[in-house]
Structure formats: C-alpha cells, structure tokens
N, C-alpha and C. Protein backbone atom coordinates (compact mmCIF):
# COMPACT_ATOMS: atom_id res chain seq x y z
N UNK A 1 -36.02 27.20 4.45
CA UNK A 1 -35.95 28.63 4.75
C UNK A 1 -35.41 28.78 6.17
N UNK A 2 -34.88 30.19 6.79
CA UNK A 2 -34.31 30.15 7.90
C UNK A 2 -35.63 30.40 9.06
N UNK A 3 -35.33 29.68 9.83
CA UNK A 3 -36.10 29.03 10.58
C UNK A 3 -36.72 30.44 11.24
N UNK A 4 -36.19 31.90 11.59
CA UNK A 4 -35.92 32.95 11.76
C UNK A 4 -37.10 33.41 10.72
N UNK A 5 -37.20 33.14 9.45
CA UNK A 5 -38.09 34.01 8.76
C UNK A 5 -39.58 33.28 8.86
N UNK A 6 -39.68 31.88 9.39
CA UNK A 6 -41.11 31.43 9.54
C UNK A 6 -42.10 32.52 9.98
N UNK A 7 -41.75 33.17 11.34
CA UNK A 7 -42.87 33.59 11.88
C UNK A 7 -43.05 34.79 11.09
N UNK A 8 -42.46 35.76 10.52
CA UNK A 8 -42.58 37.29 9.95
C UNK A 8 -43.48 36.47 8.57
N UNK A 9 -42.79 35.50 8.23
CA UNK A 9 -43.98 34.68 6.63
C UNK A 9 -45.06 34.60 7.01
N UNK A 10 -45.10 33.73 8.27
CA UNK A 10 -46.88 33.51 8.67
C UNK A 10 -47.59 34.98 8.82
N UNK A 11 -46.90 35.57 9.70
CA UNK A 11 -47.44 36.86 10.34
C UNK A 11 -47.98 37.51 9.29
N UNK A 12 -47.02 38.07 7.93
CA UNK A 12 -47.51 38.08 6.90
C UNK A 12 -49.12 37.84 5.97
N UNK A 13 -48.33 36.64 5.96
CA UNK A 13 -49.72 35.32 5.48
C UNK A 13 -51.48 35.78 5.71
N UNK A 14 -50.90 35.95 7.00
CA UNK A 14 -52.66 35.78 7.39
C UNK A 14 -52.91 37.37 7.67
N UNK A 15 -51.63 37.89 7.99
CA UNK A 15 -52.67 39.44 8.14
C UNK A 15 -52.93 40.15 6.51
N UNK A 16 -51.89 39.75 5.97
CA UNK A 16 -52.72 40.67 4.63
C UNK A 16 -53.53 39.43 3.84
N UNK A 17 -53.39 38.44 4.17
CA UNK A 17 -55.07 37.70 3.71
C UNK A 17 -56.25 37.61 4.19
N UNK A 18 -56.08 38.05 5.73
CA UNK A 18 -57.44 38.18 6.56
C UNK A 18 -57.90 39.95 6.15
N UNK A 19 -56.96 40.43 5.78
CA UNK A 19 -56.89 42.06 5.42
C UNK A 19 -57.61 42.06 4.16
N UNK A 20 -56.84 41.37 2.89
CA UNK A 20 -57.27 41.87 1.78
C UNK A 20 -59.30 41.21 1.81
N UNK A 21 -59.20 39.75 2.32
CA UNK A 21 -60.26 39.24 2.53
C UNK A 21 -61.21 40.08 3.14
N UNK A 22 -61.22 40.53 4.43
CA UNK A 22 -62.00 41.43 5.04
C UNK A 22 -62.51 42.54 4.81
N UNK A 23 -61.68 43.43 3.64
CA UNK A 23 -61.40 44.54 3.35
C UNK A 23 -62.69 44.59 2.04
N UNK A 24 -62.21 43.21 1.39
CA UNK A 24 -63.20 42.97 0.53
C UNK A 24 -64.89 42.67 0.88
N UNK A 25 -64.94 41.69 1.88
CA UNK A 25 -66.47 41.75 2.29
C UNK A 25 -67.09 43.05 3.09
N UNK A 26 -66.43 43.95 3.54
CA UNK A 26 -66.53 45.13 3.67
C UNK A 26 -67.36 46.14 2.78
N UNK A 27 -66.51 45.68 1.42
CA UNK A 27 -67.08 46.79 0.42
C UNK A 27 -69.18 46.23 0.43
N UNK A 28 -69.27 45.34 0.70
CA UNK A 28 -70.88 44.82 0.83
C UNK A 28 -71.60 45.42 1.49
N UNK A 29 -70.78 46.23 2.90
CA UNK A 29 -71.84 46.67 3.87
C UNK A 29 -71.35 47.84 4.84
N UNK A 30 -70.41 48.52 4.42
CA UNK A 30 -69.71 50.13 4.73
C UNK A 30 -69.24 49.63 6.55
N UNK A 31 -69.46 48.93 7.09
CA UNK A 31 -69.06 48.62 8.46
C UNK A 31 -67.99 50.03 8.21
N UNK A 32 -66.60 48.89 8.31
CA UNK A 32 -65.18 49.78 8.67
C UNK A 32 -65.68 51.14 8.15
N UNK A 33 -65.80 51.56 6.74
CA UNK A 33 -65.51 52.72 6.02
C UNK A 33 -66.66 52.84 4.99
N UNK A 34 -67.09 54.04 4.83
CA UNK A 34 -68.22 54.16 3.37
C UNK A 34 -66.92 54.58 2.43
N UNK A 35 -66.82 52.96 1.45
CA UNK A 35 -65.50 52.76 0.45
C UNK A 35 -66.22 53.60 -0.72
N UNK A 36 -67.21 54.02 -1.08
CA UNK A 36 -67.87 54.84 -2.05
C UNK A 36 -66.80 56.49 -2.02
N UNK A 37 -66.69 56.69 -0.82
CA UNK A 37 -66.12 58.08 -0.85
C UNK A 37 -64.31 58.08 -1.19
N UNK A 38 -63.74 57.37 -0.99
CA UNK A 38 -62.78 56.62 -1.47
C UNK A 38 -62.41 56.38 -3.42
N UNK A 39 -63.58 56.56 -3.46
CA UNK A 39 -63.54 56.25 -5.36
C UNK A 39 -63.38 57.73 -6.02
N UNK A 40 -62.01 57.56 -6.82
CA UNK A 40 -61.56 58.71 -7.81
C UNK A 40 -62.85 58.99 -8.36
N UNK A 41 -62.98 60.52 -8.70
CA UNK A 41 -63.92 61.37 -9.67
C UNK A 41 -63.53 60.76 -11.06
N UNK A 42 -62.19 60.42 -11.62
CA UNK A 42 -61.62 59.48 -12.20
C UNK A 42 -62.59 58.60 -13.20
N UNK A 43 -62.31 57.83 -12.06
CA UNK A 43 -62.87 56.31 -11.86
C UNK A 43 -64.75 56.40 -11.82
N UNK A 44 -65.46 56.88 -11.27
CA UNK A 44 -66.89 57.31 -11.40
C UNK A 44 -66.65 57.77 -12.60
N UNK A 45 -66.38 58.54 -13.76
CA UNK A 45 -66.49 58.61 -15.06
C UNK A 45 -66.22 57.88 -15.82
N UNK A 46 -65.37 57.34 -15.78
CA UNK A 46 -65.21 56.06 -16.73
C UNK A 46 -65.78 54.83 -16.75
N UNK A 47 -66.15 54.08 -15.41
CA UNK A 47 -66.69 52.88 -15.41
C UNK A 47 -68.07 53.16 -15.52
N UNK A 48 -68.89 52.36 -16.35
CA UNK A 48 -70.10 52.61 -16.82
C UNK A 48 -71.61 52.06 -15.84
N UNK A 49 -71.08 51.67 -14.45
CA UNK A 49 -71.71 50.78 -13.18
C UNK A 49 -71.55 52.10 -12.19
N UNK A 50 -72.40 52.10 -10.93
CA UNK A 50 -72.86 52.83 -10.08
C UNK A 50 -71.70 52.37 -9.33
N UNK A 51 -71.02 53.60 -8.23
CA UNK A 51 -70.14 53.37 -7.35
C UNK A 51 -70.24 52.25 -6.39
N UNK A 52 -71.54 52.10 -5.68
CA UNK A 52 -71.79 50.98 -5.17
C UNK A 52 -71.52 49.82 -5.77
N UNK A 53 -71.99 49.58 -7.32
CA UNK A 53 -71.87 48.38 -7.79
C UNK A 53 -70.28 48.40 -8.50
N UNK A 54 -69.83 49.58 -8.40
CA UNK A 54 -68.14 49.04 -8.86
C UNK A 54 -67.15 48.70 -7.14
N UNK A 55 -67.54 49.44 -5.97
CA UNK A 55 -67.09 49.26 -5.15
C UNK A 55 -67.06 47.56 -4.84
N UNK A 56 -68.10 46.52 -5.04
CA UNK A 56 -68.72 45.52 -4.96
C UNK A 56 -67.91 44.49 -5.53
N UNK A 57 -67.52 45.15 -7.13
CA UNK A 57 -66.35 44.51 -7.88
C UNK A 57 -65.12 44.43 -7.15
N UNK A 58 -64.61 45.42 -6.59
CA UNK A 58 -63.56 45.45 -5.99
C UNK A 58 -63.33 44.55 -5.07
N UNK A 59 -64.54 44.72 -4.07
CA UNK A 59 -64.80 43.64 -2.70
C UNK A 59 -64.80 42.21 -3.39
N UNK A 60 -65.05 41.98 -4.83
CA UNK A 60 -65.45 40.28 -5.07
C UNK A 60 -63.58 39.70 -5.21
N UNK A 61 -63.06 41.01 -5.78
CA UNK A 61 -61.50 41.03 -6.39
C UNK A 61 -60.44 40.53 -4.90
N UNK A 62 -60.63 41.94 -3.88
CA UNK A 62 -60.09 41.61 -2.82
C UNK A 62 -60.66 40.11 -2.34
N UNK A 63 -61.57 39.69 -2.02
CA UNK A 63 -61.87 38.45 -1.10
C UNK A 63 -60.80 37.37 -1.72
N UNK A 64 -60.90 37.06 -3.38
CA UNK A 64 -60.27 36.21 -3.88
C UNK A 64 -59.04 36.41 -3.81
N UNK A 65 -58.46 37.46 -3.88
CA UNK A 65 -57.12 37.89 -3.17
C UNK A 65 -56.52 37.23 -1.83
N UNK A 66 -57.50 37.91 -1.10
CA UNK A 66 -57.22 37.10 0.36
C UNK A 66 -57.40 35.74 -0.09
N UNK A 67 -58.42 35.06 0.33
CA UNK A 67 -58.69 33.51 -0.03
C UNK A 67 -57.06 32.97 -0.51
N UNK A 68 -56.23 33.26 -2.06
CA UNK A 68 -55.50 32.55 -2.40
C UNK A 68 -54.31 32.86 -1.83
N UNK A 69 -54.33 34.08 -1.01
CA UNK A 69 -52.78 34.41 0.12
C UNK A 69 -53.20 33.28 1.16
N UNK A 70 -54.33 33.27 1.76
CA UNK A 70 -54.94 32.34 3.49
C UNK A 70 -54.80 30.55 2.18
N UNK A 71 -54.77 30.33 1.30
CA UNK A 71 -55.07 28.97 0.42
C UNK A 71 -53.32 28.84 0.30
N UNK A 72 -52.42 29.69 0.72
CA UNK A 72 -51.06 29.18 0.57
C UNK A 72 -50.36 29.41 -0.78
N UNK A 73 -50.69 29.91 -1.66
CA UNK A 73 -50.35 31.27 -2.84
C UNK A 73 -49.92 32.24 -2.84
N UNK A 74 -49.36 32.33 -1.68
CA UNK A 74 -48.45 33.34 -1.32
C UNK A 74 -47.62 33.89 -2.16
N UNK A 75 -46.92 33.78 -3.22
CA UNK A 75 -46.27 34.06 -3.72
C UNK A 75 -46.96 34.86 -5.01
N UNK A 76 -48.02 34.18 -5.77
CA UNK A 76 -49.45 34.92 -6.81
C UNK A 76 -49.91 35.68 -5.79
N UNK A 77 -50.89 35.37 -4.58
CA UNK A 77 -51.23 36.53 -3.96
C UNK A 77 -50.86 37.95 -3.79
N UNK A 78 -49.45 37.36 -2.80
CA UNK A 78 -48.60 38.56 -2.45
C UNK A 78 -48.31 39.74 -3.84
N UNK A 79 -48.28 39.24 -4.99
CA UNK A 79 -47.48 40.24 -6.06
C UNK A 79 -48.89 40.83 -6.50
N UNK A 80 -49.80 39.91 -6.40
CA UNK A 80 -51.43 40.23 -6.89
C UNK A 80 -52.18 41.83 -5.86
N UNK A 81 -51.54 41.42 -4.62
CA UNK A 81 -52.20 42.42 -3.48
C UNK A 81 -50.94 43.59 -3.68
N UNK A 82 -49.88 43.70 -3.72
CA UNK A 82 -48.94 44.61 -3.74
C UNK A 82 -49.53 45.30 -5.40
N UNK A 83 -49.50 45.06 -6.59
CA UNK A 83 -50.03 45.41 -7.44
C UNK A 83 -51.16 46.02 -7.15
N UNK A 84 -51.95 45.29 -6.93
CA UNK A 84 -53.64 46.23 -6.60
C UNK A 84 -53.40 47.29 -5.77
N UNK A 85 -53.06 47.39 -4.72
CA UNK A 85 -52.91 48.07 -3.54
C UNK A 85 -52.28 49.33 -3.99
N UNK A 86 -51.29 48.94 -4.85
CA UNK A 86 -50.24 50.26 -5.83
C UNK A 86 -51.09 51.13 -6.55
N UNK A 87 -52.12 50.48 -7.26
CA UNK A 87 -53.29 50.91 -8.27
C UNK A 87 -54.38 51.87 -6.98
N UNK A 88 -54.72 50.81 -6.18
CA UNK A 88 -55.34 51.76 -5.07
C UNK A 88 -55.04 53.32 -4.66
N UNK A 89 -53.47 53.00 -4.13
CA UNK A 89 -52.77 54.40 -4.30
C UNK A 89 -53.01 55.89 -5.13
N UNK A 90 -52.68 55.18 -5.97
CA UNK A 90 -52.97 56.23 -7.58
C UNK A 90 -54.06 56.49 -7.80
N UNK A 91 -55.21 55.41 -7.37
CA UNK A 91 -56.69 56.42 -7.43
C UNK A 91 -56.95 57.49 -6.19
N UNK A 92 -56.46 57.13 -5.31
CA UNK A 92 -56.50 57.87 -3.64
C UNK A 92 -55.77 59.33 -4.19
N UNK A 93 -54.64 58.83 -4.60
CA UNK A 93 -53.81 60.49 -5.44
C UNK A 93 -54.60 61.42 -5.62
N UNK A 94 -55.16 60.62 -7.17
CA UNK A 94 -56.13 61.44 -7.77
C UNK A 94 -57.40 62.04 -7.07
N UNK A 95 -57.45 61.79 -6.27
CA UNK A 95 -59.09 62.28 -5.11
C UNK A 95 -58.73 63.59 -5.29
N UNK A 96 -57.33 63.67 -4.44
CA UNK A 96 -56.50 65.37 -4.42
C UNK A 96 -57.03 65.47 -2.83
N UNK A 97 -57.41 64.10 -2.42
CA UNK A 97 -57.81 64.46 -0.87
C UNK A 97 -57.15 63.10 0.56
N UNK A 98 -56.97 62.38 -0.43
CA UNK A 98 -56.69 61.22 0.71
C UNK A 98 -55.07 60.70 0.42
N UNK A 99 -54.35 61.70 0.62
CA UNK A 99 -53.05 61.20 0.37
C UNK A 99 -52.05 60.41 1.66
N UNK A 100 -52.82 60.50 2.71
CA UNK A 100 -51.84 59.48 4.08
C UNK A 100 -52.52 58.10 3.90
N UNK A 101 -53.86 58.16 2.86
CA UNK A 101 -54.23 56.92 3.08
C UNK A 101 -53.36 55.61 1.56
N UNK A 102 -53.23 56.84 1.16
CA UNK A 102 -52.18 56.43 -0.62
C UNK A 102 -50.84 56.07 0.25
N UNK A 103 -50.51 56.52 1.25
CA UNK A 103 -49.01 55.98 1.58
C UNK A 103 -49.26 55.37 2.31
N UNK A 104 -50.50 55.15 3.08
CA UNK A 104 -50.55 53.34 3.88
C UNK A 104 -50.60 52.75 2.99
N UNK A 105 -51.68 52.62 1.73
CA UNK A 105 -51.22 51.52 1.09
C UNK A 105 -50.26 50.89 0.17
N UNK A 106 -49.36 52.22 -0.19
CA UNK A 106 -48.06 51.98 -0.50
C UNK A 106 -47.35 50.89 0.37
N UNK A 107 -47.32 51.43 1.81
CA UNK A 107 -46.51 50.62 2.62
C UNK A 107 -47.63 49.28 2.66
N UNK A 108 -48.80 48.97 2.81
CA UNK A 108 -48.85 47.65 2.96
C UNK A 108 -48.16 46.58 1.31
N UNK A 109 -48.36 47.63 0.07
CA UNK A 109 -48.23 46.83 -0.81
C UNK A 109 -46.67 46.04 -0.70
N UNK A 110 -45.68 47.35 -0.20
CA UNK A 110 -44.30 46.67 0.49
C UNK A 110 -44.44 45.29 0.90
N UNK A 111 -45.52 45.31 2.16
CA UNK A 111 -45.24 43.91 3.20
C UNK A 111 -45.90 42.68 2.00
N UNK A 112 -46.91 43.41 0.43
CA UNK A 112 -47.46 42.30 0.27
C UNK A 112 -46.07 41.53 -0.69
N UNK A 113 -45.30 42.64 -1.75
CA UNK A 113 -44.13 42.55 -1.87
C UNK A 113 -43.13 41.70 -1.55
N UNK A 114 -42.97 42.25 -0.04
CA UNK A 114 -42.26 41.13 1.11
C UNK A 114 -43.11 39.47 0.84
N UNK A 115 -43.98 39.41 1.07
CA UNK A 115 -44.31 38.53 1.21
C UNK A 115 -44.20 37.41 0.28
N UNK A 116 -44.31 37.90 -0.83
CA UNK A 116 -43.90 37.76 -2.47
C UNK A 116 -42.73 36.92 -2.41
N UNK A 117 -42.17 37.81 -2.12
CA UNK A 117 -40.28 37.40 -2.20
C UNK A 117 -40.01 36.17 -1.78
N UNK A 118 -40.36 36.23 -0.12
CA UNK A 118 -40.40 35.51 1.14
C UNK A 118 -40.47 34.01 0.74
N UNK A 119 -41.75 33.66 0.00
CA UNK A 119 -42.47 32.87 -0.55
C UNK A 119 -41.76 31.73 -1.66
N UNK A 120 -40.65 33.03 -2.15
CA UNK A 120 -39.96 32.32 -3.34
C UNK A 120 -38.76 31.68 -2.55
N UNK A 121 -37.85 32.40 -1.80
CA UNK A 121 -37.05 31.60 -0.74
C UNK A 121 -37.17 30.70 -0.23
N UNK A 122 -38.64 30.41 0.26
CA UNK A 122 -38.79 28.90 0.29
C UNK A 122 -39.26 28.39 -0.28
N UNK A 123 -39.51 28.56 -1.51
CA UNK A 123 -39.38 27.07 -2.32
C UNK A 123 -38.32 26.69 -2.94
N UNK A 124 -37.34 27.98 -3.31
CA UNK A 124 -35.89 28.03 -3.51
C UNK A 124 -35.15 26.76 -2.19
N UNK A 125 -35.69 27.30 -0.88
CA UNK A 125 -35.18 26.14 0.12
C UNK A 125 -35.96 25.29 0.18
N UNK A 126 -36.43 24.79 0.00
CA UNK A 126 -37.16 23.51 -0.16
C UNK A 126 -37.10 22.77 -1.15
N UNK A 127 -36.18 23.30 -2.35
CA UNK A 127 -35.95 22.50 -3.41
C UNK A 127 -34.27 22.31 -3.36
N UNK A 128 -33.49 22.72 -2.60
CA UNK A 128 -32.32 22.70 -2.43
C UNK A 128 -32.10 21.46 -2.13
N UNK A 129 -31.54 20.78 -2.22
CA UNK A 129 -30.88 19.53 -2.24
C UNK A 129 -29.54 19.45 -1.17
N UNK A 130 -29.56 18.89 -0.03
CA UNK A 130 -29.08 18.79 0.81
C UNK A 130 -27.78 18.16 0.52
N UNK A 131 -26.87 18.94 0.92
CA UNK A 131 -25.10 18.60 0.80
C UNK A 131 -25.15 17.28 1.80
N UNK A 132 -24.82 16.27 1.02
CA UNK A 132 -24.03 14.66 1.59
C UNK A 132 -22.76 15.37 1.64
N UNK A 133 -22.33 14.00 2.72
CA UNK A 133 -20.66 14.02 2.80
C UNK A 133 -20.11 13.32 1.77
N UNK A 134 -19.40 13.48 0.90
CA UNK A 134 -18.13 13.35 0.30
C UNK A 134 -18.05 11.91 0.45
N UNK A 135 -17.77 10.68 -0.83
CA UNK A 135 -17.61 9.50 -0.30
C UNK A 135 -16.05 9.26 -0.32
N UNK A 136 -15.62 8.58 0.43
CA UNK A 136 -14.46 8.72 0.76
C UNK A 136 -13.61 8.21 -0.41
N UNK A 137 -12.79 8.47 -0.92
CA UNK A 137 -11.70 7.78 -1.50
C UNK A 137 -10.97 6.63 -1.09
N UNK A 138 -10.76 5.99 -1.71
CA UNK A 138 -9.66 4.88 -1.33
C UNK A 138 -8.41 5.00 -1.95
N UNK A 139 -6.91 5.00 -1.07
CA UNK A 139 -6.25 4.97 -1.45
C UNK A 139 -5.50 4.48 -2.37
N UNK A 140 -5.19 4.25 -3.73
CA UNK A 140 -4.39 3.37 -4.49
C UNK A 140 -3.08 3.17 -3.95
C-alpha cells in the first residue's frame, strides 16, 4: 500500500475501534450519554426486552465490533460498523428528534466505509507480486 495511506489506515483503525468498543461498554453504565433516550418509539414496540436490556444488546454488538476492527479485521469490521451505524441513523430519523446526531453517524459510517476499502488495497498490495527485471536475451 502507499506508504502515504498507512497513517489515515491506522488513524482509522483504532479510532473507530476504540469508538465502536467504547461506545459499546457505555451502553452498561450511561457515563457519555443515557443511550435509552436515543431508542426509536419504533424500536421500544417491537422488541419484546426492556430498553435497558435492548440498549445492552447493542453495547455486547458494538464491543465485538470494535474488538475485531482493534484484532486487525478491518476490512469485516469496517463494512460491519458502517452498516450498523447506517441502521443507527434510521432509528435516530425516526425519533423525529435527533437528526444532527443521524448525520454524524452517517459521516462516521463513511470513515468506517473508508476504512473498508482501505483494508482491501492492502491486501490487493500485499499480494501483488513484484515486477523482476526482464531476463536478458541472448543474441542469436
């Protein structure tokens, strides 16, 4: 890969795996945010578990998320966290109240996206097979 995209990969890497990770042990104990208020009217009707205990699900979902982006899965991660994060969105929609927080996570699902991609380039370069020189001919 170009030597140029290492650091934006790492940078990547660990912030939306220390993110999705963190984000997830979070849902255990409201620190950052009470993630309960966050949950579609939606979503509280349909799932048949108490907001707390579906918020909980989420937090077990994100950690393993993170974990296999920070475990070097970057490539499952990344499409895994950009997907979820998209889904996140669309419940935030539906609130009818938290819509700047639906287009942050639009844009992080981008970088998880990015990251996605990123991931495949190098193994695309790393499986490339390095151009030898040409063996010379001999003249007849």
């Amino acid at each position: 890969m170009n030597p140029h995209l290492e650091l934006p990969f790492r940078a990547l890497r660990i912030g939306l795996g220390l993110g999705a990770f963190l984000a997830g042990v979070d849902k255990f104990f409201n620190i950052l945010a009470n993630w309960e208020m966050y949950l579609s009217p939606l979503a509280t009707n349909l799932v048949p578990v108490s907001s707390a205990t579906f918020m909980r699900g989420v937090g077990v979902i994100e950690m393993i998320a993170g974990v296999v982006i920070l475990a070097g899965f970057t490539r499952l991660g990344g499409y895994v966290v950009a997907g979820w994060l998209l889904a996140i969105a669309a419940s935030l929609v539906t609130t009818g109240v938290f819509y700047d927080l639906a287009v942050r996570d639009v844009e992080i699902a981008i970088a998880a996206f990015t990251l996605a991609r990123l991931s495949e380039v190098r193994v695309h370069a790393a499986q490339r097979v390095p151009v030898t020189a040409m063996p010379q001919q001999s003249a007849a």
